[in-house]
PDB file of N, CA and C in Angstrom:
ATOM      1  N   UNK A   1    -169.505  65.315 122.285  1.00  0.00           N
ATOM      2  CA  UNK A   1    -168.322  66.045 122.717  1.00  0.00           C
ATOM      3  C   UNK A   1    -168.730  67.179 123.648  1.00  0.00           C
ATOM      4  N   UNK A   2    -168.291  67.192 124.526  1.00  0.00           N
ATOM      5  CA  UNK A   2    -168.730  68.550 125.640  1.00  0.00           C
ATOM      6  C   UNK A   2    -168.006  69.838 125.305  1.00  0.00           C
ATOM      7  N   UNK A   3    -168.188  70.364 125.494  1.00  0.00           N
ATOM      8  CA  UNK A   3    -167.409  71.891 125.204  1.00  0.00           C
ATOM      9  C   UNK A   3    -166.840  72.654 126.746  1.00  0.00           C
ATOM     10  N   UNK A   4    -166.297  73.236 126.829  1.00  0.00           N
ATOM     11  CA  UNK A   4    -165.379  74.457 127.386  1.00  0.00           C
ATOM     12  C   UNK A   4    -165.287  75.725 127.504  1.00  0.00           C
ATOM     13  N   UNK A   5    -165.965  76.239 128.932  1.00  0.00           N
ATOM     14  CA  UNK A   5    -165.755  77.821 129.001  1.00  0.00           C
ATOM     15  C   UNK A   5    -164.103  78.018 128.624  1.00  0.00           C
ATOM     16  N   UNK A   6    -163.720  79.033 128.173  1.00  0.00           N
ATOM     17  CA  UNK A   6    -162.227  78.928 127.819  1.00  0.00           C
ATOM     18  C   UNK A   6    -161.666  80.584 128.575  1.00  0.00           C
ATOM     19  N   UNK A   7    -160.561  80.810 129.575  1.00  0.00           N
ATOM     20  CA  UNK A   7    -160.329  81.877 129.475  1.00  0.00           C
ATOM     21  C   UNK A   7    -158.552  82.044 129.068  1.00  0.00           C
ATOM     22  N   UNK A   8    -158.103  83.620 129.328  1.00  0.00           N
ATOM     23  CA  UNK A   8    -156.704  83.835 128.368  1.00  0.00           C
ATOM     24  C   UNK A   8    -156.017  84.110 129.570  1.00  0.00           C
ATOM     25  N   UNK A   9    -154.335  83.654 129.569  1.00  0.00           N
ATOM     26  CA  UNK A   9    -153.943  83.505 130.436  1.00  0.00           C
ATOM     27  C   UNK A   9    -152.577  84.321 129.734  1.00  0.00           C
ATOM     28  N   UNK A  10    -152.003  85.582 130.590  1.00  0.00           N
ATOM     29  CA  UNK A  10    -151.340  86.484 129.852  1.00  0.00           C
ATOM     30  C   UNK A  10    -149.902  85.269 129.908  1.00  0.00           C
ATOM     31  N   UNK A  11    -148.978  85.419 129.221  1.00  0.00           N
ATOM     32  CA  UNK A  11    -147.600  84.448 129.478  1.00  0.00           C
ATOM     33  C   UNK A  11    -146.919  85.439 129.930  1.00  0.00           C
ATOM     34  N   UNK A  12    -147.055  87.217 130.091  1.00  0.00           N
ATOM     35  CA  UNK A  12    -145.895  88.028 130.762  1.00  0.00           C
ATOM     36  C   UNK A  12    -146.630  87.602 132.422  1.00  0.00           C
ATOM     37  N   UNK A  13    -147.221  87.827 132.655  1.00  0.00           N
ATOM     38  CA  UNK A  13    -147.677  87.391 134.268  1.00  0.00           C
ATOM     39  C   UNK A  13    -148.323  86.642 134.634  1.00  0.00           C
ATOM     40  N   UNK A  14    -149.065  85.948 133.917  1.00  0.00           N
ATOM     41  CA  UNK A  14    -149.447  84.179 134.157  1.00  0.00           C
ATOM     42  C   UNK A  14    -151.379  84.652 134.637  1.00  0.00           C
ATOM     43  N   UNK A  15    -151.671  86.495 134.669  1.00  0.00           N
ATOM     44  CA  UNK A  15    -153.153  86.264 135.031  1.00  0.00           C
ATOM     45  C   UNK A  15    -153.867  86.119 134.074  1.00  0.00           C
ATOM     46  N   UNK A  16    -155.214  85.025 134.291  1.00  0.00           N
ATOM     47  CA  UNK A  16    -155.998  84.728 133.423  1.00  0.00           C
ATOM     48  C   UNK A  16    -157.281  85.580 133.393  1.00  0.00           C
ATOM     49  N   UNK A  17    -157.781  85.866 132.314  1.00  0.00           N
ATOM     50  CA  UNK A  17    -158.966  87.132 132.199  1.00  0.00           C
ATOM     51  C   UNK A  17    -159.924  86.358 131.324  1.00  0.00           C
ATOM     52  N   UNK A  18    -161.382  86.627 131.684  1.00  0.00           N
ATOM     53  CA  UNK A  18    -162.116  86.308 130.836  1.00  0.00           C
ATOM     54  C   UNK A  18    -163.155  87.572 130.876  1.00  0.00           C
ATOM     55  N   UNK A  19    -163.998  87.535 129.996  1.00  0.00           N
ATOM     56  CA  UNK A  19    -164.087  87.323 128.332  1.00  0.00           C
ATOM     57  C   UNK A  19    -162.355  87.744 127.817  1.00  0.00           C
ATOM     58  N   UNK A  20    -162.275  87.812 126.687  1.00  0.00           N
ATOM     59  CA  UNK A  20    -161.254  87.989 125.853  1.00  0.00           C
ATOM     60  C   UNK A  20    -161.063  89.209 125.929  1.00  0.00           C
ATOM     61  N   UNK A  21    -160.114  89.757 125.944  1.00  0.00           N
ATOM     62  CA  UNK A  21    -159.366  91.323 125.677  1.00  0.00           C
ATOM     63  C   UNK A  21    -157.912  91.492 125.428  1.00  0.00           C
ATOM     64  N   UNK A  22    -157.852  92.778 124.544  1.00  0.00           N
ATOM     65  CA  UNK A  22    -156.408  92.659 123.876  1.00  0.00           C
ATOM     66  C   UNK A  22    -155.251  92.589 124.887  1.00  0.00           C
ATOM     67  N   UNK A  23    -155.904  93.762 125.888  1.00  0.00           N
ATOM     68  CA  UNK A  23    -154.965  93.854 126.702  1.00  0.00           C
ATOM     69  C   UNK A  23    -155.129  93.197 127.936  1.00  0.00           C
ATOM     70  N   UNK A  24    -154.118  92.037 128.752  1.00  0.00           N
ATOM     71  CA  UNK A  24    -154.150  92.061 129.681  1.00  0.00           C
ATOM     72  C   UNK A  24    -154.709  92.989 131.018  1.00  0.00           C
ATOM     73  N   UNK A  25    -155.830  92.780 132.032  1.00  0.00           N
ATOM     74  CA  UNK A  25    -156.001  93.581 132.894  1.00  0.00           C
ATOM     75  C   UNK A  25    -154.846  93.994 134.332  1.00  0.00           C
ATOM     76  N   UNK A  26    -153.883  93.146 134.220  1.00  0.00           N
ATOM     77  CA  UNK A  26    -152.831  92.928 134.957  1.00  0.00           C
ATOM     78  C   UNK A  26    -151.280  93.223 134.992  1.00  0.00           C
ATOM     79  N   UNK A  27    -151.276  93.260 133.771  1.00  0.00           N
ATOM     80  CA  UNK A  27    -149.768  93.934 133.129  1.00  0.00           C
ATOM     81  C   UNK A  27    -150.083  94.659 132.253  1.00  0.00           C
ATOM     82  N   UNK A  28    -151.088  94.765 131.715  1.00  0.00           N
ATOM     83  CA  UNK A  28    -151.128  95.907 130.440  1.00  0.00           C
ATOM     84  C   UNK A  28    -150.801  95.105 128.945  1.00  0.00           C
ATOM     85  N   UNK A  29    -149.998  94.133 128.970  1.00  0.00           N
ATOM     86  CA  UNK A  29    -149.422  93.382 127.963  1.00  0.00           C
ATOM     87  C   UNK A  29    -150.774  93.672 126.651  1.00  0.00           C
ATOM     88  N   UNK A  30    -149.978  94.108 125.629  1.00  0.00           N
ATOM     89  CA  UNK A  30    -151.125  94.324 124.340  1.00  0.00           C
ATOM     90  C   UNK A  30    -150.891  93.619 123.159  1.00  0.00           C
ATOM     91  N   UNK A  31    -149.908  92.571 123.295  1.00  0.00           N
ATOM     92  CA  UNK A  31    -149.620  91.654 122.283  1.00  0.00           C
ATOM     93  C   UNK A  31    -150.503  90.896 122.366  1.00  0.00           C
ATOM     94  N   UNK A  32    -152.058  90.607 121.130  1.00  0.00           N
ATOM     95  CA  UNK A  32    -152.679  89.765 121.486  1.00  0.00           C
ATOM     96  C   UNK A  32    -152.121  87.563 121.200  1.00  0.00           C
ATOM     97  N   UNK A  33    -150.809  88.080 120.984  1.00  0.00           N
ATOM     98  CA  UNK A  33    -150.236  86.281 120.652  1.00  0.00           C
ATOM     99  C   UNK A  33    -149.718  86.304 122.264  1.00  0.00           C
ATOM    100  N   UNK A  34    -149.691  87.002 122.684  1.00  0.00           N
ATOM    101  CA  UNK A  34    -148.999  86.714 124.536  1.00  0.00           C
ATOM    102  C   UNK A  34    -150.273  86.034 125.376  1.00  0.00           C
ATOM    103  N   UNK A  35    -151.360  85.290 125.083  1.00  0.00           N
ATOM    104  CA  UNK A  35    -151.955  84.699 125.604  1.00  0.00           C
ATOM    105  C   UNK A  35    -152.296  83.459 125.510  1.00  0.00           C
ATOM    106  N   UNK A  36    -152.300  82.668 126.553  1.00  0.00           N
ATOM    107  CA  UNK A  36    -152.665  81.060 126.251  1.00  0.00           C
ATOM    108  C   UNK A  36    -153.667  80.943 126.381  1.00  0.00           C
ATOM    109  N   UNK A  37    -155.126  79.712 126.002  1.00  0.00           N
ATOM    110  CA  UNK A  37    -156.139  79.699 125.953  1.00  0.00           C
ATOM    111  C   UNK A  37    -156.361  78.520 127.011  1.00  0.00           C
ATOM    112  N   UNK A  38    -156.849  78.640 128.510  1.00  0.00           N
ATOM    113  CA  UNK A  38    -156.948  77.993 129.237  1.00  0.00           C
ATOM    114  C   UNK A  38    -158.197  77.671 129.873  1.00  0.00           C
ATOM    115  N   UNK A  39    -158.899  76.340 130.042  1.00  0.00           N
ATOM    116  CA  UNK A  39    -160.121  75.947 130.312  1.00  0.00           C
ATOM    117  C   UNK A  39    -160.190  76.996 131.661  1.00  0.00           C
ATOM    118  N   UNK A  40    -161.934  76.973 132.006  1.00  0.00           N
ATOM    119  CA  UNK A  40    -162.072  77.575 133.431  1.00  0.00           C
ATOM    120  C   UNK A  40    -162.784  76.833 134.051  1.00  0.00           C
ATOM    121  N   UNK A  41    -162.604  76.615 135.024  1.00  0.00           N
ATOM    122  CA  UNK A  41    -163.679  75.978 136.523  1.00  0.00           C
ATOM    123  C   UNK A  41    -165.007  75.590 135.571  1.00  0.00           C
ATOM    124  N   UNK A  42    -165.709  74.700 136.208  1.00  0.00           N
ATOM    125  CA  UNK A  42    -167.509  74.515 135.868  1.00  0.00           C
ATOM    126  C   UNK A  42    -167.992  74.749 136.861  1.00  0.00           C
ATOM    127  N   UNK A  43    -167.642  74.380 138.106  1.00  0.00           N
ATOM    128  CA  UNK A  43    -168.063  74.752 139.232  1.00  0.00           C
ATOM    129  C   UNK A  43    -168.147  76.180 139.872  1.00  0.00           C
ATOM    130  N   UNK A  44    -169.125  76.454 140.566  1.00  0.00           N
ATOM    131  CA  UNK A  44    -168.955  77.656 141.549  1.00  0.00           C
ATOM    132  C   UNK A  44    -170.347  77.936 142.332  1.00  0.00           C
ATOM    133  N   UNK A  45    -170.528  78.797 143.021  1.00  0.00           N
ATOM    134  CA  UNK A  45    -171.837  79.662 143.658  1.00  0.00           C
ATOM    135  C   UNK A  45    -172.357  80.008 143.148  1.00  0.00           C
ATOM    136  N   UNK A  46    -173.855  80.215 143.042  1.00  0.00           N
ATOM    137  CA  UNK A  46    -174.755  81.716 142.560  1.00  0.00           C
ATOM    138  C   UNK A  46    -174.491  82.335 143.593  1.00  0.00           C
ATOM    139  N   UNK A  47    -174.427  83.688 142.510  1.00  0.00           N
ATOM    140  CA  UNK A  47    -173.769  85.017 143.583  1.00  0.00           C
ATOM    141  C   UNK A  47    -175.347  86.157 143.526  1.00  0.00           C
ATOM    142  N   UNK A  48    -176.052  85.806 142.701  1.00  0.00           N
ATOM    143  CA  UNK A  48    -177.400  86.911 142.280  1.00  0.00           C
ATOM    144  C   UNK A  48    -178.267  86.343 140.810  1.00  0.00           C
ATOM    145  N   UNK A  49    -179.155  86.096 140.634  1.00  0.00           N
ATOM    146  CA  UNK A  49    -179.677  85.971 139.719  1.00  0.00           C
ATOM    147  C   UNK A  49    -181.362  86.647 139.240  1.00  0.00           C
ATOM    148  N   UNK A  50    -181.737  86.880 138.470  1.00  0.00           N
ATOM    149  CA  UNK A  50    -183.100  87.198 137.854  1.00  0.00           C
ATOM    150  C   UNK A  50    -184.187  86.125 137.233  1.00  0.00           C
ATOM    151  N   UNK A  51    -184.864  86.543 136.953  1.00  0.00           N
ATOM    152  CA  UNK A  51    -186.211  86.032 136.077  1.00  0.00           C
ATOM    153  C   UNK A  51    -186.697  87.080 135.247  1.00  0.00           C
ATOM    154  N   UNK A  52    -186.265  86.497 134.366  1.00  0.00           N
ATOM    155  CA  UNK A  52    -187.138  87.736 133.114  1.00  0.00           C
ATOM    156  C   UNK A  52    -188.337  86.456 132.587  1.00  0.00           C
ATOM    157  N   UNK A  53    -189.683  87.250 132.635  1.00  0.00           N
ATOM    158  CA  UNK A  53    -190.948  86.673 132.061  1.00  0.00           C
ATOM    159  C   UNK A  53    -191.294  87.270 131.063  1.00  0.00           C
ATOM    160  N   UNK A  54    -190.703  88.227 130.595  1.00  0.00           N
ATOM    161  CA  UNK A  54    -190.822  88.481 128.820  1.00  0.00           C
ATOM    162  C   UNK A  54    -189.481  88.148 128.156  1.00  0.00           C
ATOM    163  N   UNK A  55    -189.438  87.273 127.708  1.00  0.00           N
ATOM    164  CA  UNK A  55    -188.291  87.105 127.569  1.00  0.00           C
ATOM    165  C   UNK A  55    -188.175  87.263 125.718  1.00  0.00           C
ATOM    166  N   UNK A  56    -187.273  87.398 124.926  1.00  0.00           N
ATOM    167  CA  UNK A  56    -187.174  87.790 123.600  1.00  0.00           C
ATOM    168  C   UNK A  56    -188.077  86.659 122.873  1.00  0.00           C
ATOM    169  N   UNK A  57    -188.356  86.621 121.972  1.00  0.00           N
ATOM    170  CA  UNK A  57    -189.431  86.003 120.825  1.00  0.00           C
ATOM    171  C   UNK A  57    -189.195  84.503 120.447  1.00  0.00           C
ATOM    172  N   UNK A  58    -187.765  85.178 120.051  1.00  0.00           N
ATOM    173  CA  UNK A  58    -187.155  83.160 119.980  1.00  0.00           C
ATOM    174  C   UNK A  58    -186.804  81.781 121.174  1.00  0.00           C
ATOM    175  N   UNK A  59    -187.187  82.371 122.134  1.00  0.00           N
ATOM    176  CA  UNK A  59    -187.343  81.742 123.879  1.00  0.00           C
ATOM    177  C   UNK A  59    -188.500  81.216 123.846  1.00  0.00           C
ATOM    178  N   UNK A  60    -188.989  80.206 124.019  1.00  0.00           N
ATOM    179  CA  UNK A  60    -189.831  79.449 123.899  1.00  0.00           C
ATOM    180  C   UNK A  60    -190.121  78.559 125.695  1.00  0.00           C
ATOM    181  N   UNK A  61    -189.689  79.687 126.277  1.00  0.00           N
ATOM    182  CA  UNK A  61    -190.128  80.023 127.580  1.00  0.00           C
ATOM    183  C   UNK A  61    -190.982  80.640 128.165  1.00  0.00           C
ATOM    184  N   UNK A  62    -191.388  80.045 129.526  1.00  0.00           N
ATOM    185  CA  UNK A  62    -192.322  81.331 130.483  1.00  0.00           C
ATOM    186  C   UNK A  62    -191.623  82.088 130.644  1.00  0.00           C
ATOM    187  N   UNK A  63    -190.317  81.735 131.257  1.00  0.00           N
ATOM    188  CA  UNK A  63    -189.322  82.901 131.613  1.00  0.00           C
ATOM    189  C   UNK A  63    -188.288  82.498 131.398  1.00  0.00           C
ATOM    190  N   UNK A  64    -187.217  83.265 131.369  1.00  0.00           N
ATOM    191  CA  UNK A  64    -185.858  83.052 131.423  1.00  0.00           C
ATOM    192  C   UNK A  64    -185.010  83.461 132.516  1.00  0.00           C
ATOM    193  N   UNK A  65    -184.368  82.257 133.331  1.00  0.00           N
ATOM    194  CA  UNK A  65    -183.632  82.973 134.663  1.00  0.00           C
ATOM    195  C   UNK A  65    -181.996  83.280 134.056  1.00  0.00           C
ATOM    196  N   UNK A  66    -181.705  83.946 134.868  1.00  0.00           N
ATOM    197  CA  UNK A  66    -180.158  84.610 134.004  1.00  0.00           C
ATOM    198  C   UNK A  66    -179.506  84.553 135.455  1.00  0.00           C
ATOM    199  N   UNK A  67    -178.128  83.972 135.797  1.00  0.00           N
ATOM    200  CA  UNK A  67    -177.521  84.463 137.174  1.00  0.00           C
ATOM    201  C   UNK A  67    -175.959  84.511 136.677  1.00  0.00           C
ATOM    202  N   UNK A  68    -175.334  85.156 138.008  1.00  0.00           N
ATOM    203  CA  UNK A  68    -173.725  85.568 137.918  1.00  0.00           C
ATOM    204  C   UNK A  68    -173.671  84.349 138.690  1.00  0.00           C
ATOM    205  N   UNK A  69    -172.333  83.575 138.509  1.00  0.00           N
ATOM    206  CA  UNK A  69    -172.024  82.282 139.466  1.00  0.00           C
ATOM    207  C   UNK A  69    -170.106  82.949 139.602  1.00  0.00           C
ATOM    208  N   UNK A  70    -169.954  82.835 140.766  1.00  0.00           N
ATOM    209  CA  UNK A  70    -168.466  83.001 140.779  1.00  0.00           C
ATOM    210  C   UNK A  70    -168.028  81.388 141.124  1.00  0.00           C
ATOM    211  N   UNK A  71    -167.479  81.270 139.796  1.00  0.00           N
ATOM    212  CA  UNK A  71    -166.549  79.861 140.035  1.00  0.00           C
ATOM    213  C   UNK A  71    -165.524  79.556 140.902  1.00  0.00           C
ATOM    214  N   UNK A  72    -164.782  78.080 140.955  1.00  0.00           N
ATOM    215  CA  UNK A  72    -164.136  77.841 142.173  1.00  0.00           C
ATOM    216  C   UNK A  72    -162.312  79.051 141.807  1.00  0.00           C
ATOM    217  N   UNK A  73    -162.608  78.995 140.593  1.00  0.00           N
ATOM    218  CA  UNK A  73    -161.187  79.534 139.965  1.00  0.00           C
ATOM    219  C   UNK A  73    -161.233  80.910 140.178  1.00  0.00           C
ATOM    220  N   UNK A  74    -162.388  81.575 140.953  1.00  0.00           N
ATOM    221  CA  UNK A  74    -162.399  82.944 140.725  1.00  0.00           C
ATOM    222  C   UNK A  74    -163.531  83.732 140.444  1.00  0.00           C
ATOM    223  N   UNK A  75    -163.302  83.710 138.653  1.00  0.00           N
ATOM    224  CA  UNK A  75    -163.657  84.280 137.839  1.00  0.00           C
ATOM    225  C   UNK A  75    -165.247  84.147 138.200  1.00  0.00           C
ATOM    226  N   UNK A  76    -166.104  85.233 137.726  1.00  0.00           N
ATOM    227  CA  UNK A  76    -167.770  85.272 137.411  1.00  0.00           C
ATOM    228  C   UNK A  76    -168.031  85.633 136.319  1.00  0.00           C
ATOM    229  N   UNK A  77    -168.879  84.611 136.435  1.00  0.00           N
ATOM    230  CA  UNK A  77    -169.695  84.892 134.467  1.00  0.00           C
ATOM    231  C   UNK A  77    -170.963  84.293 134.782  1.00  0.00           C
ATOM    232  N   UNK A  78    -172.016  85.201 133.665  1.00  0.00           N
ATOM    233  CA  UNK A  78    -173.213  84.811 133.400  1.00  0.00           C
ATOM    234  C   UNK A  78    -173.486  83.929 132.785  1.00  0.00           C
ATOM    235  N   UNK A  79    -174.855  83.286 133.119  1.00  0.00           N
ATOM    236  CA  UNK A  79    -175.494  82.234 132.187  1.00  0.00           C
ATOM    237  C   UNK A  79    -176.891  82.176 132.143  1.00  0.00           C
ATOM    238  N   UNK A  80    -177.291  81.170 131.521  1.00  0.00           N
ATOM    239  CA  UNK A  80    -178.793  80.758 132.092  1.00  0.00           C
ATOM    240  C   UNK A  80    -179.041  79.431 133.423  1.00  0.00           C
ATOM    241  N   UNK A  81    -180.068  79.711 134.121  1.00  0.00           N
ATOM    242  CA  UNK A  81    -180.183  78.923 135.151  1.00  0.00           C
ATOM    243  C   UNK A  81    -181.132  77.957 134.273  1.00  0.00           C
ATOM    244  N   UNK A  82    -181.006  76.568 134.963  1.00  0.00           N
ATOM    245  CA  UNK A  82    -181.964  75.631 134.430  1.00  0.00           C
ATOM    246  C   UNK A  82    -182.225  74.702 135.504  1.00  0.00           C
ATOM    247  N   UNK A  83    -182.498  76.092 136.748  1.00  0.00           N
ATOM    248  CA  UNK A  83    -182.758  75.137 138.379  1.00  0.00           C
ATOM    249  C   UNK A  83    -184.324  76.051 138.499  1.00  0.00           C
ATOM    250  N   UNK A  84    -184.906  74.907 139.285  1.00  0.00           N
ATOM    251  CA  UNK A  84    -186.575  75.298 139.509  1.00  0.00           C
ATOM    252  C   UNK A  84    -186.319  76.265 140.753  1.00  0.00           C
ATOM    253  N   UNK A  85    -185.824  76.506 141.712  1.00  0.00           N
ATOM    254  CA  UNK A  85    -185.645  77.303 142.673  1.00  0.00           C
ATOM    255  C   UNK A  85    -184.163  77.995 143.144  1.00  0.00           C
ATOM    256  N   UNK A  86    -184.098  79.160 142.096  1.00  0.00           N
ATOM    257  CA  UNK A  86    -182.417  79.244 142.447  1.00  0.00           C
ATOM    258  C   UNK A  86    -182.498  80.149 144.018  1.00  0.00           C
ATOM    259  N   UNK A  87    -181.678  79.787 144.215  1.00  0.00           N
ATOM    260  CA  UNK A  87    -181.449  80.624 145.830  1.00  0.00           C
ATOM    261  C   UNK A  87    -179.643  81.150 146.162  1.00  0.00           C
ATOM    262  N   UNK A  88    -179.571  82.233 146.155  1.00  0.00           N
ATOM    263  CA  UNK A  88    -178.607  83.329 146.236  1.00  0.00           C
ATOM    264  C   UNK A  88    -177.109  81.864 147.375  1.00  0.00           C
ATOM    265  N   UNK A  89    -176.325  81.635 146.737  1.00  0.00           N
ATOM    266  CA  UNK A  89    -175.141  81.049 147.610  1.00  0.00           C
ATOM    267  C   UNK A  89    -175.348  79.547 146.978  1.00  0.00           C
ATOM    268  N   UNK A  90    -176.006  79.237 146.443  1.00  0.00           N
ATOM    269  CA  UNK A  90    -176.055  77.969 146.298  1.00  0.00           C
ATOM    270  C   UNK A  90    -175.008  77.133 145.247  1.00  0.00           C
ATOM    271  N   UNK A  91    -174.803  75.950 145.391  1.00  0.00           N
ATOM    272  CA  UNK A  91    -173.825  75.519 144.673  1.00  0.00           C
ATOM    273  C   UNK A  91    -174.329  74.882 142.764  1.00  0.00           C
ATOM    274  N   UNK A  92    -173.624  75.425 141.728  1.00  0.00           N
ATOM    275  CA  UNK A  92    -174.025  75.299 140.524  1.00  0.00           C
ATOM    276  C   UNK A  92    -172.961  74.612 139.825  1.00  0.00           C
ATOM    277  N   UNK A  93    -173.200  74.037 138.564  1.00  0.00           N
ATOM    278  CA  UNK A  93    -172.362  72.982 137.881  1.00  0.00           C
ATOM    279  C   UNK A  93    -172.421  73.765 136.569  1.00  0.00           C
ATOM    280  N   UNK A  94    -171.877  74.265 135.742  1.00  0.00           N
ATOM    281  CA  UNK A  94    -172.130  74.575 134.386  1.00  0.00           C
ATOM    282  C   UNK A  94    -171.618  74.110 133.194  1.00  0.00           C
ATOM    283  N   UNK A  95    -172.399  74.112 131.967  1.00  0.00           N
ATOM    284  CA  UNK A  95    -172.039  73.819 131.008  1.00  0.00           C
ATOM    285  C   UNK A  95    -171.857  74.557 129.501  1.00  0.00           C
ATOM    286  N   UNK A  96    -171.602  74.619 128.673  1.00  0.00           N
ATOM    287  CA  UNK A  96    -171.824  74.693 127.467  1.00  0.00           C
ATOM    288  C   UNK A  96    -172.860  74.031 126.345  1.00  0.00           C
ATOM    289  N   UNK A  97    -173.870  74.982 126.318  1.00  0.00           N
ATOM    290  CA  UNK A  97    -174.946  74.481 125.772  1.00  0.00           C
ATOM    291  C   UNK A  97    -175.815  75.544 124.508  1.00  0.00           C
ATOM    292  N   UNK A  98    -176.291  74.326 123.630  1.00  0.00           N
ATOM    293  CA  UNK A  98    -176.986  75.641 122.923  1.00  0.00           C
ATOM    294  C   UNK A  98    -177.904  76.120 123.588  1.00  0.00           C
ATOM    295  N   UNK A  99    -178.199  77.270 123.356  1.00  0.00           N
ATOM    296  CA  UNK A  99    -179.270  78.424 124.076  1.00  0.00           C
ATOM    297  C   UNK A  99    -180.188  78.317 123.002  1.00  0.00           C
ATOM    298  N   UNK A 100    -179.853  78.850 121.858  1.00  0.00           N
ATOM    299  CA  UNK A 100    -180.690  79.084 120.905  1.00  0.00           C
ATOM    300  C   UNK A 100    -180.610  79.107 119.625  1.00  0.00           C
ATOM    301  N   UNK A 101    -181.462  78.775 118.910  1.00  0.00           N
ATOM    302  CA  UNK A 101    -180.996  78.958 117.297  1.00  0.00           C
ATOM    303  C   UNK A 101    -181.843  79.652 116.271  1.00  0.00           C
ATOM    304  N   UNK A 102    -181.768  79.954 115.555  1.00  0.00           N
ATOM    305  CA  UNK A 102    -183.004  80.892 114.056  1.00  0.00           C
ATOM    306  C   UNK A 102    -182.305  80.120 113.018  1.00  0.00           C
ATOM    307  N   UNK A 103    -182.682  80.550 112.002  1.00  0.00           N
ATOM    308  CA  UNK A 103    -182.960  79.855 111.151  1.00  0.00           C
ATOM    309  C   UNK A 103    -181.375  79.659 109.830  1.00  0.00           C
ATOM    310  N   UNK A 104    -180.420  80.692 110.758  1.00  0.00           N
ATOM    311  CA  UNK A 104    -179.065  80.399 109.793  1.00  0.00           C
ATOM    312  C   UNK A 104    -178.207  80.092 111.214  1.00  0.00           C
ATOM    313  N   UNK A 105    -178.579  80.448 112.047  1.00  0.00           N
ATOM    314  CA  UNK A 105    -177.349  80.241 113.572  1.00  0.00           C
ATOM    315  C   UNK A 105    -177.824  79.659 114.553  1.00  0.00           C
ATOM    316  N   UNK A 106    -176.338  78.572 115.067  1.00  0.00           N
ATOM    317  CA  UNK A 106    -176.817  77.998 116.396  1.00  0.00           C
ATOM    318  C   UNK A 106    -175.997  78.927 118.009  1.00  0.00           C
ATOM    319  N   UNK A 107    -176.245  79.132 118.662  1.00  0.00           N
ATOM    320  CA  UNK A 107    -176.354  80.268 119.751  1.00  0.00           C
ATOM    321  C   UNK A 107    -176.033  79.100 120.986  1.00  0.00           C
ATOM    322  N   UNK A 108    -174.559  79.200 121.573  1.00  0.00           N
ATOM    323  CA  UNK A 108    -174.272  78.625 122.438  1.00  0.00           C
ATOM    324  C   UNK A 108    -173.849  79.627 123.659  1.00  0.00           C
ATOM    325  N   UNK A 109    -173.890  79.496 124.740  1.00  0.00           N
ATOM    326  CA  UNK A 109    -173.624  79.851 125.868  1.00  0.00           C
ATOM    327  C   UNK A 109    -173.919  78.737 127.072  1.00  0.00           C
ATOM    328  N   UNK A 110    -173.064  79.358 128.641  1.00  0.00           N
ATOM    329  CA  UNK A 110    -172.798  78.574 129.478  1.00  0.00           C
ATOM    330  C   UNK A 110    -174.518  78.743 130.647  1.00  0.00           C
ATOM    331  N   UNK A 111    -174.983  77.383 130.598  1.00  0.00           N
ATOM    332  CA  UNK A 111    -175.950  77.094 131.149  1.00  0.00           C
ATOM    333  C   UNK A 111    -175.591  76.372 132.525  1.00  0.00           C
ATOM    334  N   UNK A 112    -176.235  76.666 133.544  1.00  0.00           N
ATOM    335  CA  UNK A 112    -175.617  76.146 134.889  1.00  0.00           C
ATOM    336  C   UNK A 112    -176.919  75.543 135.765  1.00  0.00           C
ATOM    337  N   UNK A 113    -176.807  74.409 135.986  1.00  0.00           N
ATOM    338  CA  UNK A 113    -177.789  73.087 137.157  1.00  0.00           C
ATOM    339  C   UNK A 113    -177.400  72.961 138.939  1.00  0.00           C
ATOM    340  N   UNK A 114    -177.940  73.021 139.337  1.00  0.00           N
ATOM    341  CA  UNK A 114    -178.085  72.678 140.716  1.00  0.00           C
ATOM    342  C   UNK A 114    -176.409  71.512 141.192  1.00  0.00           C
ATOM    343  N   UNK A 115    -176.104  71.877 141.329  1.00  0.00           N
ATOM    344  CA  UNK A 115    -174.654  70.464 141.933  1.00  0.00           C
ATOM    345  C   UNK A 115    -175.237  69.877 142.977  1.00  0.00           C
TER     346      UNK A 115
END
């Protein structure tokens, strides 16, 4: 089963915000039932990304690349890169994937490949 970046889509003005917040950034609306839960883009650009080579303990990496991708819908969000040469504009595909796990939790976030 694949999974779904998901963002909230206010029903007083129809803008969608991601991550989650009570209040709409657009109307103010603070009813958190005034929102619908609407898939987002997979697609988009790298807009900037890093390489961290120390990366935390449970990474079982040389490094870990981390980039912002602004999707076709807009919105930018972080992930992990899992491209051998990322280069600033380039086109990315993302997914929902586990990142990581210990020994009571599995650790999902959106991982993004070369398109």
């Amino acid at each position: 089963m694949e999974m779904n970046i998901y963002g909230y889509k206010c029903k007083r003005c129809g803008h969608v915000q991601y991550p989650y917040r009570t209040i709409c950034c657009n109307c103010h609306e603070n009813d958190h039932n005034e929102f619908d839960i609407v898939p987002l883009a997979k697609n988009g650009k790298l807009l900037t990304y890093t390489l961290l080579y120390n990366p935390p303990a449970d990474f079982e990496l040389v490094y870990l690349a981390l980039g912002i991708v602004e999707l076709e819908d807009g919105h930018r969000i972080t992930g992990q890169l899992q491209i051998k040469q990322p280069c600033v504009g380039m086109k990315v595909t993302g997914k929902v994937e586990l990142v990581r796990k210990d020994e009571y939790n599995k650790y999902y976030g959106m991982v993004f490949y070369e398109a």
